[in-house]
Every structure is written in C-alpha cells, then in structure tokens.
Protein backbone atom coordinates (compact mmCIF):
# COMPACT_ATOMS: atom_id res chain seq x y z
CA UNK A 1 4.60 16.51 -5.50
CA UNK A 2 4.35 17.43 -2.21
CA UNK A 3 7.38 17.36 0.12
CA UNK A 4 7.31 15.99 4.23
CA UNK A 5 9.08 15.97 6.44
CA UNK A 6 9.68 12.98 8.64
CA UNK A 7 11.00 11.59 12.10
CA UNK A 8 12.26 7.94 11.65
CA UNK A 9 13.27 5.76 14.43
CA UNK A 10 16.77 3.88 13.93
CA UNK A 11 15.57 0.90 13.29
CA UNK A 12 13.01 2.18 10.76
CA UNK A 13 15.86 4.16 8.85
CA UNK A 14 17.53 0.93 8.81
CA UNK A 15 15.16 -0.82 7.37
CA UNK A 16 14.34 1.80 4.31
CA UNK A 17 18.02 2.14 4.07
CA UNK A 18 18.87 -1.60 3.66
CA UNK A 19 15.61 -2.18 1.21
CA UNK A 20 17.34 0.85 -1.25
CA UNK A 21 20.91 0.23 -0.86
CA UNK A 22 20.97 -3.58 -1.02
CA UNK A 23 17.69 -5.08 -2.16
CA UNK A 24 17.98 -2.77 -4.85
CA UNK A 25 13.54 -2.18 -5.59
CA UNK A 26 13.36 1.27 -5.18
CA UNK A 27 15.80 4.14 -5.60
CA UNK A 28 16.08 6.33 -2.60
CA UNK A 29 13.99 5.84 0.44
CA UNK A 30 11.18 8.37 -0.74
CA UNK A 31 9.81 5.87 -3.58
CA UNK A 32 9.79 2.80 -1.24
CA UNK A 33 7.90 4.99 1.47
CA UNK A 34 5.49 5.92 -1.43
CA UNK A 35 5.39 3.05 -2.20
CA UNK A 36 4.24 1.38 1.25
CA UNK A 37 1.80 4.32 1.71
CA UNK A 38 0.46 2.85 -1.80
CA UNK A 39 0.27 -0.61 -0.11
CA UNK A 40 -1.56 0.29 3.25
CA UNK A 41 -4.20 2.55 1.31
CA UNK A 42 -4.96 -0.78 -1.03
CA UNK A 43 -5.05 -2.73 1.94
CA UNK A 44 -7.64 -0.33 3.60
CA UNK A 45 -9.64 -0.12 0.19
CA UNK A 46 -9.77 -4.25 0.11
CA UNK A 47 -10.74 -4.09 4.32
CA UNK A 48 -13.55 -1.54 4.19
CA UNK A 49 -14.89 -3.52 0.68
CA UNK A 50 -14.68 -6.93 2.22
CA UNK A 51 -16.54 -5.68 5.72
CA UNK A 52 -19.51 -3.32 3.68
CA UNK A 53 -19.81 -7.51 1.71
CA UNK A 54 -19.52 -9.03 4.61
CA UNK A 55 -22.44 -6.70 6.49
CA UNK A 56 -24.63 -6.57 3.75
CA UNK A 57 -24.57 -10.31 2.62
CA UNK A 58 -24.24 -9.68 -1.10
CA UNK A 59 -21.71 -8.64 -3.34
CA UNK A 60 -22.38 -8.52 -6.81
CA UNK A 61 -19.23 -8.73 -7.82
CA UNK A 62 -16.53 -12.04 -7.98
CA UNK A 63 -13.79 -12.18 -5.98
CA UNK A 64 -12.15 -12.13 -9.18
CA UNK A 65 -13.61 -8.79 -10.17
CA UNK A 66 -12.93 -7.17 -6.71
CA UNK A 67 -9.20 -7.86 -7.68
CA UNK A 68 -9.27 -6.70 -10.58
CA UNK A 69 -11.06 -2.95 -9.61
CA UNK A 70 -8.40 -2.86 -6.62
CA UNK A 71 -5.73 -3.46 -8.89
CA UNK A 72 -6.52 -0.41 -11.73
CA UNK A 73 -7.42 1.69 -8.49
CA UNK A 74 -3.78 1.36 -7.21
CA UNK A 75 -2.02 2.76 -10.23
C-alpha cells in the first residue's frame, strides 16, 4: 500500500478525528480517508456514465443494472 503524506486544515483534522474517535466507522483516520477517496471515484464513475447516456440518448442498460455494475466496481 502506498503511503502519503498529507496537509490537513484544522477543521478537516477535526472532522476525520471526530468520525474515528466518536462515530466509531472506521479505525484511524487513514481507512475513512480511503474510504472517501472510494466514494468520490464512484461518484465520478456514476457522473461520467450518466452524461456519455445522457449525450448519446440510449443506454442499454436499466437503471437497475447501472447500480448494480457500480456497486461490484467499488469493491
């Protein structure tokens, strides 16, 4: 796994601080960042998908079965 290195801003550190100590999800800051990163890329992956539909006029595929490819694509 590759290691960073990272500025945070105050209120950022906060933020991933609070979510590990006290919401209790994720066990040290690293895996919630991951897991954000993980978040944003599936959110790209659904934006780009939905635009290339939404240019071309056609999808072949349900909104069900766009779902379900994002989903197995995420893990």
């Amino acid at each position: 796994m590759a290691r960073q290195s990272i500025s945070l801003t105050e209120k950022n550190d906060l933020w991933l601080r609070n979510h590990v100590e006290n919401i209790g999800d994720y066990a040290n800051k690293s895996e919630l960042v991951n897991d954000l990163i993980r978040r944003a890329r599936r959110a790209e992956a659904i934006n780009s998908k939905l635009a290339k539909s939404e240019q071309s006029g056609f999808s072949a595929q349900s909104a069900d079965q766009m779902l379900a490819e994002f989903k197995s694509n995420t893990k």
